[in-house]
C-alpha atoms as a PDB file:
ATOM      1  CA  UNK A   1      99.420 140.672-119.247  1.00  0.00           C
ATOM      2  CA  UNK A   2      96.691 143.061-120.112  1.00  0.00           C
ATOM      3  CA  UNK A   3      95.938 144.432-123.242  1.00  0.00           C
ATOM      4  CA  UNK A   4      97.316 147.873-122.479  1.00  0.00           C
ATOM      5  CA  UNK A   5     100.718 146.415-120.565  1.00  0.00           C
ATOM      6  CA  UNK A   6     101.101 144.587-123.729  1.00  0.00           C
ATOM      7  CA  UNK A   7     101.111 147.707-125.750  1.00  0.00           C
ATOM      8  CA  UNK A   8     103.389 149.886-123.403  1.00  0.00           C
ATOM      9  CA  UNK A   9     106.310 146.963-123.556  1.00  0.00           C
ATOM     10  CA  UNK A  10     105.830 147.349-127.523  1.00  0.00           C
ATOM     11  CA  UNK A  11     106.710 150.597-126.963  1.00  0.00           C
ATOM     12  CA  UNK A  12     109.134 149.857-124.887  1.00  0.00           C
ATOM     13  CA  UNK A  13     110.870 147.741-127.575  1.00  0.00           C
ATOM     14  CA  UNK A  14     109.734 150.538-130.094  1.00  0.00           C
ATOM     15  CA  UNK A  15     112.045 153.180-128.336  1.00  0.00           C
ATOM     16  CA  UNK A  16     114.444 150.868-128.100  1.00  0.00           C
ATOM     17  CA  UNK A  17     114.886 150.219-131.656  1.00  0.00           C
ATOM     18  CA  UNK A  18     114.810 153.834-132.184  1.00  0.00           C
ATOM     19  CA  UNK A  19     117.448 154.982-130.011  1.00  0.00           C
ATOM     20  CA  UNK A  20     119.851 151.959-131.711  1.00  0.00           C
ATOM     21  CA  UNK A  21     118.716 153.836-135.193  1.00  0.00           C
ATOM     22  CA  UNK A  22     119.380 157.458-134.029  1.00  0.00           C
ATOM     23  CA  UNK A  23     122.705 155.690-132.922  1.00  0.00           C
ATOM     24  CA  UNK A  24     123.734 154.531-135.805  1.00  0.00           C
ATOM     25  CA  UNK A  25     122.586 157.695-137.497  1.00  0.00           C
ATOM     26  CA  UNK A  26     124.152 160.275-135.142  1.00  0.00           C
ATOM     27  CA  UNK A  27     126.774 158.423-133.857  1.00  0.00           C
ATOM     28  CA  UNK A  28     127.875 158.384-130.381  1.00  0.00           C
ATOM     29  CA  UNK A  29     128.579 162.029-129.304  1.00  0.00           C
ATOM     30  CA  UNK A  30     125.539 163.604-131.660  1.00  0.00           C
ATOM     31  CA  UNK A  31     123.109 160.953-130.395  1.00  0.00           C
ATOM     32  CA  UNK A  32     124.014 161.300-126.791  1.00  0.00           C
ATOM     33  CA  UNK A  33     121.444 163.656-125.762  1.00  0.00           C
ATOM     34  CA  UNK A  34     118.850 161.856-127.722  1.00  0.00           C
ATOM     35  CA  UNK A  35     119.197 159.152-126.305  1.00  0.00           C
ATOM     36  CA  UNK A  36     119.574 160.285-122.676  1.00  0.00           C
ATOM     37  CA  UNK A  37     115.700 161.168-123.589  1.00  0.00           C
ATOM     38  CA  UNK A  38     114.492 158.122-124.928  1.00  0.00           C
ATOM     39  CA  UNK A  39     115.919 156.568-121.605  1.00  0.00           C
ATOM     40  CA  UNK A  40     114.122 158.898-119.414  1.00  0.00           C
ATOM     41  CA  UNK A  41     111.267 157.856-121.501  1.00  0.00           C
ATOM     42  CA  UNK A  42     112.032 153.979-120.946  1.00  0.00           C
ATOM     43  CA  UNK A  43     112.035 154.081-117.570  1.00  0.00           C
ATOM     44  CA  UNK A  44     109.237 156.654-116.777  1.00  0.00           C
ATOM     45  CA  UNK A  45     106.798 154.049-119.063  1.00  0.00           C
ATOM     46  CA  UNK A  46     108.356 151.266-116.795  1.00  0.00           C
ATOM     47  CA  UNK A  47     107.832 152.825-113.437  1.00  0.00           C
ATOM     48  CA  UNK A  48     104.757 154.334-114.058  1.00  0.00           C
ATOM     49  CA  UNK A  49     103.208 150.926-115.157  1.00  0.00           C
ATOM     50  CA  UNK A  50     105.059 149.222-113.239  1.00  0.00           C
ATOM     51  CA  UNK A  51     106.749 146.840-115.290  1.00  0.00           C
ATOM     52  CA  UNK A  52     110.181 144.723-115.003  1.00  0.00           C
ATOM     53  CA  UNK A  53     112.848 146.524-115.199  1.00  0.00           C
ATOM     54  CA  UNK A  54     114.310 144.243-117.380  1.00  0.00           C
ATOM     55  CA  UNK A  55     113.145 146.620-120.218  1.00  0.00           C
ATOM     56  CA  UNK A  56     115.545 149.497-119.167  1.00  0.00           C
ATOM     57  CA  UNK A  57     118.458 146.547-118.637  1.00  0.00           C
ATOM     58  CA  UNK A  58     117.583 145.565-122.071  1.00  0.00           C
ATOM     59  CA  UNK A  59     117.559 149.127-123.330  1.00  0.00           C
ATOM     60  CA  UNK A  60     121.038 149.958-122.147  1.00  0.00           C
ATOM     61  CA  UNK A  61     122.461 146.464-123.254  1.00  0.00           C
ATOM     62  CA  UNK A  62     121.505 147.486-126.980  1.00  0.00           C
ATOM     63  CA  UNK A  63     122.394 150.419-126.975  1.00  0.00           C
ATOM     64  CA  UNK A  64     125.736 149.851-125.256  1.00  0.00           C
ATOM     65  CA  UNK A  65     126.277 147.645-127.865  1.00  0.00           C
ATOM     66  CA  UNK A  66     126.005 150.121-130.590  1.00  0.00           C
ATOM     67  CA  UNK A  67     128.080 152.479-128.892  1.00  0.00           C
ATOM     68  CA  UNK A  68     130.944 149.868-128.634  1.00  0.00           C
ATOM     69  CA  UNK A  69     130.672 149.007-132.320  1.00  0.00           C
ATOM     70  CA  UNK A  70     131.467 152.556-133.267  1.00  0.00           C
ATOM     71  CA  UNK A  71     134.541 153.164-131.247  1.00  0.00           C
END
């Protein structure tokens, strides 16, 4: 893995972490739309790289599991 692919899947796991925050912040309804971004944002850094896309499976997974823990 390159230097640069290396950074991009930290960011990867940086938006992840942010969209679990905004989440927890915002809760489910308010944070829907923000997080709807960050997605689009996942997977346009994925594609465009083209990287696994594990990283938007991974994405969804920890978010989804946020969203469960607050019904």
């Amino acid at each position: 893995m390159s230097k640069t692919e290396a950074l991009i899947v930290q960011t990867l796991y940086g938006l992840t972490a942010t969209a679990v925050e905004k989440l927890c912040v915002f809760g489910n309804e308010d944070g829907f739309e923000e997080i709807r971004k960050i997605r689009e944002m996942v997977k346009e850094l994925v594609y465009f790289w083209d990287l696994d896309e594990r990283y938007i499976d991974q994405f969804d997974m920890d978010t989804d599991t946020v969203k469960k823990g607050g019904e």
